[in-house]
PDB file of N, CA and C in Angstrom:
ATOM      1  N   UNK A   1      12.410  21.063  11.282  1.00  0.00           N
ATOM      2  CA  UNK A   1      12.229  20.039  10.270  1.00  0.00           C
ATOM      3  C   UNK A   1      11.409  20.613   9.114  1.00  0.00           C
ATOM      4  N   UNK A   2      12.069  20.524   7.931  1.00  0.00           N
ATOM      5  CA  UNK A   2      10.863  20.772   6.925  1.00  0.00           C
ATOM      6  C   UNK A   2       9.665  19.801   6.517  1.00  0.00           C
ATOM      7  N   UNK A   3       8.519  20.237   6.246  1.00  0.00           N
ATOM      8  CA  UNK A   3       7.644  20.076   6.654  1.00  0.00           C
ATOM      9  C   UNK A   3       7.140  18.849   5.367  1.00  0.00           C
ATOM     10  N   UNK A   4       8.019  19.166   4.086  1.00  0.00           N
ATOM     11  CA  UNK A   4       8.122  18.314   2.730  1.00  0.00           C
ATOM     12  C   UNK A   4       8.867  17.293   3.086  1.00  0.00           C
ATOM     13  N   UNK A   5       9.936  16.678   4.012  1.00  0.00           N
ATOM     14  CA  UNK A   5      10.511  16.383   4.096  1.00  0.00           C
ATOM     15  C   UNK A   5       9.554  14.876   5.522  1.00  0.00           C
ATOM     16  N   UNK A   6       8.792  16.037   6.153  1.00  0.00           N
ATOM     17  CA  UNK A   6       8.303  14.732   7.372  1.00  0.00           C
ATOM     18  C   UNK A   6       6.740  14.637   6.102  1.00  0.00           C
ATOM     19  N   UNK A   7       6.526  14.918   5.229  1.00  0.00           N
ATOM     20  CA  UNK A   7       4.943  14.381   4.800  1.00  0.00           C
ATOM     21  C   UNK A   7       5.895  13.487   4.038  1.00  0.00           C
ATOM     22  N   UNK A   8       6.734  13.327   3.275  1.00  0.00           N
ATOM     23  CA  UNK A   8       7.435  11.818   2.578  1.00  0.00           C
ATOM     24  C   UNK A   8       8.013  11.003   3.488  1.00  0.00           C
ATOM     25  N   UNK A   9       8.277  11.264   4.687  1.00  0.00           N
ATOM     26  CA  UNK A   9       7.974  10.115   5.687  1.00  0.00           C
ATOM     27  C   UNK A   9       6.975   9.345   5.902  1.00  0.00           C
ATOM     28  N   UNK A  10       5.789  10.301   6.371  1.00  0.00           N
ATOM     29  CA  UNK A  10       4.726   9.469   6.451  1.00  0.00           C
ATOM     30  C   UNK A  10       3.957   8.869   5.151  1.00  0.00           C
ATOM     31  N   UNK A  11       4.424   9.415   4.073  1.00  0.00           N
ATOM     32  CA  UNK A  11       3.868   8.756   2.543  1.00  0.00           C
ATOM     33  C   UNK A  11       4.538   7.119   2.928  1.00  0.00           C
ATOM     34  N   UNK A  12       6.038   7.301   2.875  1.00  0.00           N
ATOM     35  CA  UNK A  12       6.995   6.380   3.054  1.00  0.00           C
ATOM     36  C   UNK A  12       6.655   5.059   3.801  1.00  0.00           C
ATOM     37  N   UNK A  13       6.155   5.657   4.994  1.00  0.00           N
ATOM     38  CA  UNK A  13       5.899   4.799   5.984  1.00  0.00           C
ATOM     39  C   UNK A  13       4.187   4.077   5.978  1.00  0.00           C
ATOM     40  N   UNK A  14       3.494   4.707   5.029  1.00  0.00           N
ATOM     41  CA  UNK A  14       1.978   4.154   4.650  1.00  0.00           C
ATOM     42  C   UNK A  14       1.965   3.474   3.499  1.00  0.00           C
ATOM     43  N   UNK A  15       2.674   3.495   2.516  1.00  0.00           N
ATOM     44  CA  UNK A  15       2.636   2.813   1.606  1.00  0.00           C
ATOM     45  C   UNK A  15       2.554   1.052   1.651  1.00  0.00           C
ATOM     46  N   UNK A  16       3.105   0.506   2.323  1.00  0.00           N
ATOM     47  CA  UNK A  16       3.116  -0.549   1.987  1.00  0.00           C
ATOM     48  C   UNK A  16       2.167  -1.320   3.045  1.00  0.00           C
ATOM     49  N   UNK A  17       1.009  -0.481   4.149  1.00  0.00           N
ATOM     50  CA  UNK A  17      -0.330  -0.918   4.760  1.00  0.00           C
ATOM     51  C   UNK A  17      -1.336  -0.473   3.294  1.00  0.00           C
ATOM     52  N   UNK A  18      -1.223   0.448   2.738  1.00  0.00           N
ATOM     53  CA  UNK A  18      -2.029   1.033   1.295  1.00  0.00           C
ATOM     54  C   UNK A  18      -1.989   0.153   0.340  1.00  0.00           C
ATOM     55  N   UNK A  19      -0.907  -0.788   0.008  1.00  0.00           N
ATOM     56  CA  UNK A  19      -0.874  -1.466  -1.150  1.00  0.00           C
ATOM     57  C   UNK A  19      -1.858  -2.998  -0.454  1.00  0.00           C
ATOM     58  N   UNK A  20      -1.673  -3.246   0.617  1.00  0.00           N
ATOM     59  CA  UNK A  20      -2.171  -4.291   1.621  1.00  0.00           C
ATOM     60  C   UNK A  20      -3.757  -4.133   1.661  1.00  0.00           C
ATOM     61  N   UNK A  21      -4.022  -3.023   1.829  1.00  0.00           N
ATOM     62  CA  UNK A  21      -5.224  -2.833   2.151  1.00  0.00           C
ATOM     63  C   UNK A  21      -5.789  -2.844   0.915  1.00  0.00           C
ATOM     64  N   UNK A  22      -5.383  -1.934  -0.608  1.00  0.00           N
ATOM     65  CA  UNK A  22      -5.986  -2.197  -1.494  1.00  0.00           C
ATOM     66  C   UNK A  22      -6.236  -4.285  -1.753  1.00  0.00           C
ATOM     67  N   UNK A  23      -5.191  -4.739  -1.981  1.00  0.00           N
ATOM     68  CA  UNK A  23      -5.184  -5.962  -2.475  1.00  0.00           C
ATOM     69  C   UNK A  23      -6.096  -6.834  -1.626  1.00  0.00           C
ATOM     70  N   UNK A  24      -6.801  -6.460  -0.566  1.00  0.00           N
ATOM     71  CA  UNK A  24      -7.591  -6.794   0.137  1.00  0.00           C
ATOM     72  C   UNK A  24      -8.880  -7.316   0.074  1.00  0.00           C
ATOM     73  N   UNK A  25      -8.890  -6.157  -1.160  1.00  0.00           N
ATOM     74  CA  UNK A  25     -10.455  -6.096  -1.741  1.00  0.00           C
ATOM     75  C   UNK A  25     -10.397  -7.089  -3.174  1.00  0.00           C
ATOM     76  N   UNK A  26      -8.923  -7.612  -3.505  1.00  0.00           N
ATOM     77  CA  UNK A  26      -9.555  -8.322  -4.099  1.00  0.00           C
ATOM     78  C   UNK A  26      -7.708  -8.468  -5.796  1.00  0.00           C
ATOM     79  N   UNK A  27      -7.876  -9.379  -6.148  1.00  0.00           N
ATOM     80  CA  UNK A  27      -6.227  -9.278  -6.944  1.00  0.00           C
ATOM     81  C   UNK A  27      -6.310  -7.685  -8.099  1.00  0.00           C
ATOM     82  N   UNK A  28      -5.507  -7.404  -8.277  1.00  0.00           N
ATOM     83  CA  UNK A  28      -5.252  -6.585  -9.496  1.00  0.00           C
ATOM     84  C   UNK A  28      -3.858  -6.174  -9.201  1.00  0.00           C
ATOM     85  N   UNK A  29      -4.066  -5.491 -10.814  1.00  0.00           N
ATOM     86  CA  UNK A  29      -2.263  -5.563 -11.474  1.00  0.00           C
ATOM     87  C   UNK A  29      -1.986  -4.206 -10.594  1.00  0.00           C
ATOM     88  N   UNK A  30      -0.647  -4.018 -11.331  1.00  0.00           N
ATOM     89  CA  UNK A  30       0.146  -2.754 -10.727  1.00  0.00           C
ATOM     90  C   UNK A  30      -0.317  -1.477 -11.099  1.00  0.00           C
ATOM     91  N   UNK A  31      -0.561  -1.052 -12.076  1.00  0.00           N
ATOM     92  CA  UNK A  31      -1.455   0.247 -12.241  1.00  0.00           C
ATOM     93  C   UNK A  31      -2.748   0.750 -11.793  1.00  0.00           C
ATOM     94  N   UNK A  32      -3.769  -0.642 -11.741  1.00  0.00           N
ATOM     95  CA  UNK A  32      -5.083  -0.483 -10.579  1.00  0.00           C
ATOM     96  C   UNK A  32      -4.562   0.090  -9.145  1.00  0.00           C
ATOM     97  N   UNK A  33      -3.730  -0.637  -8.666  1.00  0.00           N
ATOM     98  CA  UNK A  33      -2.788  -0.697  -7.519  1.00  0.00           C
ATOM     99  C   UNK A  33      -2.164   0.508  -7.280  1.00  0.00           C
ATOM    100  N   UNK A  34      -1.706   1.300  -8.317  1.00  0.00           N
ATOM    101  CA  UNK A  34      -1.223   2.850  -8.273  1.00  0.00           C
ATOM    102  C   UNK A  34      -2.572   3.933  -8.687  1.00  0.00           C
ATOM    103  N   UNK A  35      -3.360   3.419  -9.340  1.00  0.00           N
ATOM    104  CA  UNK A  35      -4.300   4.336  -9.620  1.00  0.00           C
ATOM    105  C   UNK A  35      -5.627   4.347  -8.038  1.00  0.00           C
ATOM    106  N   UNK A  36      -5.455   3.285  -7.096  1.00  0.00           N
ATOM    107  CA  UNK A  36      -5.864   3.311  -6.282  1.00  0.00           C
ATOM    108  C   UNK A  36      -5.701   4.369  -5.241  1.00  0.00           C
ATOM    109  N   UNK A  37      -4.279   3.929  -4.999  1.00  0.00           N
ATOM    110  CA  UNK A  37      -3.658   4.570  -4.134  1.00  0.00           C
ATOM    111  C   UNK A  37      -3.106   5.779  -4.565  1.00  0.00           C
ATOM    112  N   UNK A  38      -3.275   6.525  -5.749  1.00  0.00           N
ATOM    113  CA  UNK A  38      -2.821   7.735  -5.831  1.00  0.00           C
ATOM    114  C   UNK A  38      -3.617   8.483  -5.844  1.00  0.00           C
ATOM    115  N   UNK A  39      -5.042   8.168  -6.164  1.00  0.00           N
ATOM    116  CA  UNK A  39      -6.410   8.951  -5.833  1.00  0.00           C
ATOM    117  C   UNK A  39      -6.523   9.685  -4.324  1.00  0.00           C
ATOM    118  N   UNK A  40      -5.490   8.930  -3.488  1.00  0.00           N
ATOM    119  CA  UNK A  40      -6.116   9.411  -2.204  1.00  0.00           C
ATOM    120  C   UNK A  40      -5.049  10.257  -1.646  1.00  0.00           C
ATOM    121  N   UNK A  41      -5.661  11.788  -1.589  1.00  0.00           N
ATOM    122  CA  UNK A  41      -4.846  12.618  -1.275  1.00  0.00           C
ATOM    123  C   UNK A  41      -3.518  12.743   0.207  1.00  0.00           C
ATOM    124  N   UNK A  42      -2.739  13.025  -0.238  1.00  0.00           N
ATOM    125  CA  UNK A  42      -1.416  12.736   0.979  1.00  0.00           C
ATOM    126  C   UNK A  42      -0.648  11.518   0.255  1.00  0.00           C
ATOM    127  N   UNK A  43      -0.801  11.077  -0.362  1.00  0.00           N
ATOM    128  CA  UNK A  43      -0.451   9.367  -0.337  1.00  0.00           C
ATOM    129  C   UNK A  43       0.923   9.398  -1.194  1.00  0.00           C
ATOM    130  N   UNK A  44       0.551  10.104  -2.639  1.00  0.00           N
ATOM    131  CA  UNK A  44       1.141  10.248  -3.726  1.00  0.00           C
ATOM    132  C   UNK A  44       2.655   9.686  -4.094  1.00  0.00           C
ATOM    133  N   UNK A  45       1.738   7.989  -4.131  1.00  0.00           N
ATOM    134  CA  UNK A  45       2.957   7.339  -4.142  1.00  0.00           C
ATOM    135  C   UNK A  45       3.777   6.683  -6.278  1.00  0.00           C
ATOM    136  N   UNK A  46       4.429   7.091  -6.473  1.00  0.00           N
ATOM    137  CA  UNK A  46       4.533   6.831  -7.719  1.00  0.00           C
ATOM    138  C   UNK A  46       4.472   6.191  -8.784  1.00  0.00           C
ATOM    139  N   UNK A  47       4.689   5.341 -10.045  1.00  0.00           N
ATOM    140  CA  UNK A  47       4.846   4.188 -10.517  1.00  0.00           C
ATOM    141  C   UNK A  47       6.277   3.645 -10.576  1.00  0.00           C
ATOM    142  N   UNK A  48       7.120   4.564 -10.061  1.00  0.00           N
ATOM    143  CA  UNK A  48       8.627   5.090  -9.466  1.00  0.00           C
ATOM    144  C   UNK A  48       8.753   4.051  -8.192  1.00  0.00           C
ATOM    145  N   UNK A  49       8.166   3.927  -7.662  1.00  0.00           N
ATOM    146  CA  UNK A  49       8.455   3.419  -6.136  1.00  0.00           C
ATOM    147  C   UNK A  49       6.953   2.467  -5.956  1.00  0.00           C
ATOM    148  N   UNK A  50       6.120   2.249  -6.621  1.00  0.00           N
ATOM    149  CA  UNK A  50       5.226   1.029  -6.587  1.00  0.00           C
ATOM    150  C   UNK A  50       5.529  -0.322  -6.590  1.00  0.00           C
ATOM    151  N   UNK A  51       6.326  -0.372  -7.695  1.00  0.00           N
ATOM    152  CA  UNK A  51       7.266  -1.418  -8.698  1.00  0.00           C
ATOM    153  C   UNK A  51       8.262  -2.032  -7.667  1.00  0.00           C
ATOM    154  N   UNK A  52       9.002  -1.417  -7.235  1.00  0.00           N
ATOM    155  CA  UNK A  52       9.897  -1.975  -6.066  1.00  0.00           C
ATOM    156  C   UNK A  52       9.133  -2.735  -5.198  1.00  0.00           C
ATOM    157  N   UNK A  53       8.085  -1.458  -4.109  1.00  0.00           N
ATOM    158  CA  UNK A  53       7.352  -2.264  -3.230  1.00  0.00           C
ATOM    159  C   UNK A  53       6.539  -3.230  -3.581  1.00  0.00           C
ATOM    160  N   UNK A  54       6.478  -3.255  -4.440  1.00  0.00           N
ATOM    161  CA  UNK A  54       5.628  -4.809  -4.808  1.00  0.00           C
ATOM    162  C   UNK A  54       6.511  -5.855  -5.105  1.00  0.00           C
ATOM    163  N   UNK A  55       7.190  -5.783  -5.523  1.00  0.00           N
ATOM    164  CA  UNK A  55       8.402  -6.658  -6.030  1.00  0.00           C
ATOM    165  C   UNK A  55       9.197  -7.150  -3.825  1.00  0.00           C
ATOM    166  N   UNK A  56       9.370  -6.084  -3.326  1.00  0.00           N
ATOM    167  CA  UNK A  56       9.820  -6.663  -1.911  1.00  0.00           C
ATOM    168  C   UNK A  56       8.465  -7.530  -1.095  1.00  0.00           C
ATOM    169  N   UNK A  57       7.278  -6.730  -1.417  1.00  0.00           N
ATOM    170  CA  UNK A  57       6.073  -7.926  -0.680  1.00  0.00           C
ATOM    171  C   UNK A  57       6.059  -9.020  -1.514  1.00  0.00           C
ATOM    172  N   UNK A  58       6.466  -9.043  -2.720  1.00  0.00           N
ATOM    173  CA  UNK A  58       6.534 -10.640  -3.144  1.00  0.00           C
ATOM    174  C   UNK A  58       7.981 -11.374  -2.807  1.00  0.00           C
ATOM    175  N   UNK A  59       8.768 -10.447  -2.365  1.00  0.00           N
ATOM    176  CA  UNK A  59      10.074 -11.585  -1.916  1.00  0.00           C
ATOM    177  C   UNK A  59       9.393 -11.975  -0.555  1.00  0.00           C
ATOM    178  N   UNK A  60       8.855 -10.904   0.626  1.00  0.00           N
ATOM    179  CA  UNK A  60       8.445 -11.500   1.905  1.00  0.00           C
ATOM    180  C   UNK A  60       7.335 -12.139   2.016  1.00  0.00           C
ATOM    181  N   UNK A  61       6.889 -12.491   0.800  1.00  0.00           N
ATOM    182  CA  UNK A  61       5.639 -13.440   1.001  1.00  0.00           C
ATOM    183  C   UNK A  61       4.309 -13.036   1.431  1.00  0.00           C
ATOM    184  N   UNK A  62       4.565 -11.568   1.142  1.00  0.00           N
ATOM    185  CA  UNK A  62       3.172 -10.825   1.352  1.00  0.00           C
ATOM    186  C   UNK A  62       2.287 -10.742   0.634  1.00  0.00           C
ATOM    187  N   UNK A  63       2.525 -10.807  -0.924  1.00  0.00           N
ATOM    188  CA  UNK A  63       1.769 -10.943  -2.220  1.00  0.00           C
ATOM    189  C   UNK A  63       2.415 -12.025  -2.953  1.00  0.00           C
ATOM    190  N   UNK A  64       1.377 -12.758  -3.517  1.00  0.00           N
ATOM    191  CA  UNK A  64       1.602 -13.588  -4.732  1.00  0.00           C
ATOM    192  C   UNK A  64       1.083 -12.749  -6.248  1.00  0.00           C
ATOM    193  N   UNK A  65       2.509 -13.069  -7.360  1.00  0.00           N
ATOM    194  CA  UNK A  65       1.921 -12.420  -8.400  1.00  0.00           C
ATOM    195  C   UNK A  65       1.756 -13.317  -9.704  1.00  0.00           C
ATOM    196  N   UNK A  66       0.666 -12.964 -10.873  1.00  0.00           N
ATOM    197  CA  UNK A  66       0.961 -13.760 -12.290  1.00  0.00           C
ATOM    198  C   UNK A  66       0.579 -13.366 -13.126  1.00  0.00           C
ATOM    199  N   UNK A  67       1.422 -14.032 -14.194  1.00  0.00           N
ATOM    200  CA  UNK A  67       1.171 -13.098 -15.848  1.00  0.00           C
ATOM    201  C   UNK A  67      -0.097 -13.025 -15.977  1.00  0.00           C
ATOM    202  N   UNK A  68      -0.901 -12.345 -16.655  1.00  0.00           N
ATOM    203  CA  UNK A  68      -1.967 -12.500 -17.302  1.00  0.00           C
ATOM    204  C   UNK A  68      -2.240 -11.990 -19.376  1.00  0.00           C
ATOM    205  N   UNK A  69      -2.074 -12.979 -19.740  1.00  0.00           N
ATOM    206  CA  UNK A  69      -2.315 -12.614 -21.413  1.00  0.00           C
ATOM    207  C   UNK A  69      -3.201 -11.390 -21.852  1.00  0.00           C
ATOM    208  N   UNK A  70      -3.021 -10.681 -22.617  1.00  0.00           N
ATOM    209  CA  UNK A  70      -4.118  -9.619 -22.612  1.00  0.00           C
ATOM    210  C   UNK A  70      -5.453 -10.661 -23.858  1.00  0.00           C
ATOM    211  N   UNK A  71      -6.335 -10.815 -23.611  1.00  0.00           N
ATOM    212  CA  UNK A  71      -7.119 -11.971 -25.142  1.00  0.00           C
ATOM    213  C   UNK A  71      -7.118 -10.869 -26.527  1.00  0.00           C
ATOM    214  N   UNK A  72      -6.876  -9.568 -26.809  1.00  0.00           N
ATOM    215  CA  UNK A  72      -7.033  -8.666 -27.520  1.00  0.00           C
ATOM    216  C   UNK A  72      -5.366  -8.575 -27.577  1.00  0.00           C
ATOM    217  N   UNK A  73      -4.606  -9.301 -27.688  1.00  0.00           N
ATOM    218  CA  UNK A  73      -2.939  -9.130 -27.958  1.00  0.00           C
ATOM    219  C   UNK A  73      -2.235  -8.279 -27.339  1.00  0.00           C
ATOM    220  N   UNK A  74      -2.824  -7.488 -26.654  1.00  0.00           N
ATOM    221  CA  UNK A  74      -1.771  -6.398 -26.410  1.00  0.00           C
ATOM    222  C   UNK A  74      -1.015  -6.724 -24.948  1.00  0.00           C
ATOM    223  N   UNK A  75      -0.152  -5.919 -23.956  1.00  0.00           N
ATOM    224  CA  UNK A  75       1.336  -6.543 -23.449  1.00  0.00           C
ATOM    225  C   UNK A  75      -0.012  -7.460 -22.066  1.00  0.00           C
ATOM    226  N   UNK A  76       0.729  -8.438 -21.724  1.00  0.00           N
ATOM    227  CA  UNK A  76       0.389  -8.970 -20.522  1.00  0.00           C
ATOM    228  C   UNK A  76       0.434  -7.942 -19.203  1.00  0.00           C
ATOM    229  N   UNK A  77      -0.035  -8.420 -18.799  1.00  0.00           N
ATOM    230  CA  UNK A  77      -0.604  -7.873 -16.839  1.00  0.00           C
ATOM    231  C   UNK A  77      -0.362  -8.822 -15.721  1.00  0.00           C
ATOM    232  N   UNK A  78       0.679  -7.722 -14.970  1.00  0.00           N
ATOM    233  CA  UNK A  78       1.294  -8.814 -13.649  1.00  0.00           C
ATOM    234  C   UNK A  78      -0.161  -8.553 -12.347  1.00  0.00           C
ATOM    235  N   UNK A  79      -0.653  -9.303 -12.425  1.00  0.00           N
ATOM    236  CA  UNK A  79      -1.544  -9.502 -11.035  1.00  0.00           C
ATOM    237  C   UNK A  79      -0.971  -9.792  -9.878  1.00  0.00           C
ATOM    238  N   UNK A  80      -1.350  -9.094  -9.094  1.00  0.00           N
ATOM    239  CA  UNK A  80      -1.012  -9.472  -7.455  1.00  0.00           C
ATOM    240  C   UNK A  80      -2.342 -10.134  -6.969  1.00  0.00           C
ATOM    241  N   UNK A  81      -2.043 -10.325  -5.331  1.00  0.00           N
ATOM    242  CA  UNK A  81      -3.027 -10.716  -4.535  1.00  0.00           C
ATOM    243  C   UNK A  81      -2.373 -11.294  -3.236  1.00  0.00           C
ATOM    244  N   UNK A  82      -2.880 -10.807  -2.210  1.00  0.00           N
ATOM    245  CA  UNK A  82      -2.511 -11.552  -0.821  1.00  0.00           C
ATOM    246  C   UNK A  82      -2.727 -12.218  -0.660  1.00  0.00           C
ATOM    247  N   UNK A  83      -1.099 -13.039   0.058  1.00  0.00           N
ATOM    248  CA  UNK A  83      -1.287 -14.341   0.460  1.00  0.00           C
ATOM    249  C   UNK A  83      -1.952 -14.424   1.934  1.00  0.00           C
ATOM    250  N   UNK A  84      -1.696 -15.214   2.664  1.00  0.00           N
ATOM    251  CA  UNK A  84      -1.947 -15.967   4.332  1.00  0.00           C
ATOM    252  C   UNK A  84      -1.702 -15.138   4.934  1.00  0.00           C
ATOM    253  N   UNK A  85       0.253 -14.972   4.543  1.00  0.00           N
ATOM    254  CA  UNK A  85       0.971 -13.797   5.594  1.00  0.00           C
ATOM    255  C   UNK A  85       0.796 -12.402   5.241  1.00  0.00           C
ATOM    256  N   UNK A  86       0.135 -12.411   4.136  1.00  0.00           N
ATOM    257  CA  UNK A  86       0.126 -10.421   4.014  1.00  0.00           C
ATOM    258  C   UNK A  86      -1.336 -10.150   4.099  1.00  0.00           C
ATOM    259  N   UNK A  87      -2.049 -11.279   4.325  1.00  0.00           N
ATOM    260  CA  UNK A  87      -3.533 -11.028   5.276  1.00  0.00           C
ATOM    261  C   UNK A  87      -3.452 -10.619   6.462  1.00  0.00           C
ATOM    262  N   UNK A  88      -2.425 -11.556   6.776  1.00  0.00           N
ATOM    263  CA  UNK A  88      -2.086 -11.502   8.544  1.00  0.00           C
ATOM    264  C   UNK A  88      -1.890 -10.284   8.888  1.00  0.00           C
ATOM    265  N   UNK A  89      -0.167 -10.072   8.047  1.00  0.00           N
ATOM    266  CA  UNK A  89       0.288  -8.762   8.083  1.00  0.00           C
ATOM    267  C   UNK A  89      -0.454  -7.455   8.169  1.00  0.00           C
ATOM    268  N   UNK A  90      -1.489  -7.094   7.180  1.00  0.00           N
ATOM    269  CA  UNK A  90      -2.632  -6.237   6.675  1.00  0.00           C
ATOM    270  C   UNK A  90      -3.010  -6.266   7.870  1.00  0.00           C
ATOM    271  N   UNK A  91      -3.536  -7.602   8.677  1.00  0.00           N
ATOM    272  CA  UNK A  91      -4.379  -7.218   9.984  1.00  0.00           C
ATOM    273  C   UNK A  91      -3.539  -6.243  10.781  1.00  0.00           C
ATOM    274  N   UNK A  92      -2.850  -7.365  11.276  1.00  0.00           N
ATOM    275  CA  UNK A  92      -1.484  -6.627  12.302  1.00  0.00           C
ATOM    276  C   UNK A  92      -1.359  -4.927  12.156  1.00  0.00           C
ATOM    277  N   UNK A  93      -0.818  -4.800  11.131  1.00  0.00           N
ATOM    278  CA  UNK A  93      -0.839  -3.364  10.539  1.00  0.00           C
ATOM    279  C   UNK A  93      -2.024  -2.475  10.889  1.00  0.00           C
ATOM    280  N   UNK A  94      -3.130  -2.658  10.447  1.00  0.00           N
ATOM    281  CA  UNK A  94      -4.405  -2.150  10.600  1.00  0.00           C
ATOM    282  C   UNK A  94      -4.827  -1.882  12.339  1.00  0.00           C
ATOM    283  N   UNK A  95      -4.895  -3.003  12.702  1.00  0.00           N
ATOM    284  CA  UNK A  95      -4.632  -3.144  14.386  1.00  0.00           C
ATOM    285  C   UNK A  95      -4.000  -1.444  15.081  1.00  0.00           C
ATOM    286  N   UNK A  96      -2.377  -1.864  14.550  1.00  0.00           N
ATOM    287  CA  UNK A  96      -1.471  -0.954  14.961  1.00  0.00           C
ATOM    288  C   UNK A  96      -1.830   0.232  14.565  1.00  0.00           C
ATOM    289  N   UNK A  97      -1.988   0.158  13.270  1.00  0.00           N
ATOM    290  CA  UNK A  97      -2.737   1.711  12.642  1.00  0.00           C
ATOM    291  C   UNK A  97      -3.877   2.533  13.373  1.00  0.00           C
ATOM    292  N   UNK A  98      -4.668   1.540  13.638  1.00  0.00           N
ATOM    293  CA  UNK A  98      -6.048   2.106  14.645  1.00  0.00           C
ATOM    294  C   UNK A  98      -5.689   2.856  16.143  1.00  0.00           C
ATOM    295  N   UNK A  99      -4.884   1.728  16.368  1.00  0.00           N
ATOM    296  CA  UNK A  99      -4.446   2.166  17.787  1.00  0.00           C
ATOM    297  C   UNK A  99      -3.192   3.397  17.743  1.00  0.00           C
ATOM    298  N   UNK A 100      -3.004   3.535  16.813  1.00  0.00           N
ATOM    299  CA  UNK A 100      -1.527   4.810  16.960  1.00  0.00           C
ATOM    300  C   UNK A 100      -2.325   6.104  16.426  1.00  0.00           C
ATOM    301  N   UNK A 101      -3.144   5.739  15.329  1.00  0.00           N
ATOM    302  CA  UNK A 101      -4.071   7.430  15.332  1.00  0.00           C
ATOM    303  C   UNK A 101      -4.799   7.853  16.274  1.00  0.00           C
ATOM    304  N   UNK A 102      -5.615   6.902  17.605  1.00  0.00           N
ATOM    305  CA  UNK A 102      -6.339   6.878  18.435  1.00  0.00           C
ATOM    306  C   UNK A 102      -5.258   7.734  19.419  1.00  0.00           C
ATOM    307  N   UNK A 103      -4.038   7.217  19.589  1.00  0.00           N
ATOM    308  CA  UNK A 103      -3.226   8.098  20.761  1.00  0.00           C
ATOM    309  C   UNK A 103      -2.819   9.311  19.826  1.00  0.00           C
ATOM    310  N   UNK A 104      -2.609   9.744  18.511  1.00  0.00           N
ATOM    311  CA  UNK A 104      -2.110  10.745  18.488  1.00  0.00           C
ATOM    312  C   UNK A 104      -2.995  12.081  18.191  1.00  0.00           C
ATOM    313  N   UNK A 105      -4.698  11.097  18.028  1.00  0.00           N
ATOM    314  CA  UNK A 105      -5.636  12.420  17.910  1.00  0.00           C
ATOM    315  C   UNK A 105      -6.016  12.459  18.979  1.00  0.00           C
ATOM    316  N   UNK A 106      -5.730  11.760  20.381  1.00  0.00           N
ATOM    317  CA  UNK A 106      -6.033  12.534  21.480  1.00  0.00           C
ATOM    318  C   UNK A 106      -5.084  13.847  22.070  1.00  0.00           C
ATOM    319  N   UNK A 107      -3.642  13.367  21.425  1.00  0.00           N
ATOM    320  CA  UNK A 107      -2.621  14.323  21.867  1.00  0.00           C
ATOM    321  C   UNK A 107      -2.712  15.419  20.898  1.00  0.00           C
ATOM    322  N   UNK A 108      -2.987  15.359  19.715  1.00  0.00           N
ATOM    323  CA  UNK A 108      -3.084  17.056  18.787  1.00  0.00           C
ATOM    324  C   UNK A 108      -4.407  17.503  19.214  1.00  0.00           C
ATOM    325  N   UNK A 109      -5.141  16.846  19.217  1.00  0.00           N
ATOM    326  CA  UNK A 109      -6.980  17.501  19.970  1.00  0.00           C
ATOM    327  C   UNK A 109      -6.532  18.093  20.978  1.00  0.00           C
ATOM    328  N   UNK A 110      -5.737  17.638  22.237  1.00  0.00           N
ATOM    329  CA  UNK A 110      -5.668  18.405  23.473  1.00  0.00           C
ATOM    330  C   UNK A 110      -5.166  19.372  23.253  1.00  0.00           C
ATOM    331  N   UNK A 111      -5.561  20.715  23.716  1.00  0.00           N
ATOM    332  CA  UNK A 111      -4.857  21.623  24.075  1.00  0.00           C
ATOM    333  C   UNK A 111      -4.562  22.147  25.653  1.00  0.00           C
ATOM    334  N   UNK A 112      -3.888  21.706  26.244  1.00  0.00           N
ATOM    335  CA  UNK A 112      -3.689  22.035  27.706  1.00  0.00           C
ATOM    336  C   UNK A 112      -2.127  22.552  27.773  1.00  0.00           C
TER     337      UNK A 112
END
């Protein structure tokens, strides 16, 4: 397997506990939201593929979003923020997250 090929899996597959977990701390737009999550090395998720996933957690009811006017004229700002179920979700996730690095840093730690 190439090795570029399984780290955009796991980008793939973290992204949308990353966007959860940011919005956690609190609403902001889509570029806070990418400038969050692109700070943190491995992650390097785009403004390419942000836009979508935010757009599918607001069809599943994971985020609620709304315009915001800029008061200095310039373009409006879509705000997010978690709802009920993408609190829930976030937990759930987090849960699972804890418990699946816990079994797999006991299995790369071992050497037997």
């Amino acid at each position: 397997m190439d090795i570029e090929s399984w780290k955009a899996q796991l980008r793939k597959g973290s992204a949308e506990l990353a966007v959860l977990a940011v919005l956690a701390g609190g609403e902001k737009y889509g570029i806070e939201i990418l400038d969050r999550i692109s700070g943190v090395e491995g992650l390097g998720i785009s403004e390419g593929s942000i836009y979508p996933l935010l757009n599918r957690l607001q069809r599943e009811g994971r985020i609620e979003a709304r315009w915001v006017e800029n008061p200095e004229g310039g373009v409006p700002r879509k705000y997010y923020r978690l709802t009920a179920n993408g609190e829930a979700a976030r937990e759930a996730m987090v849960e699972t997250w804890t418990a699946f690095r816990a079994s797999l840093d006991r299995i790369v730690e071992t050497r037997s």
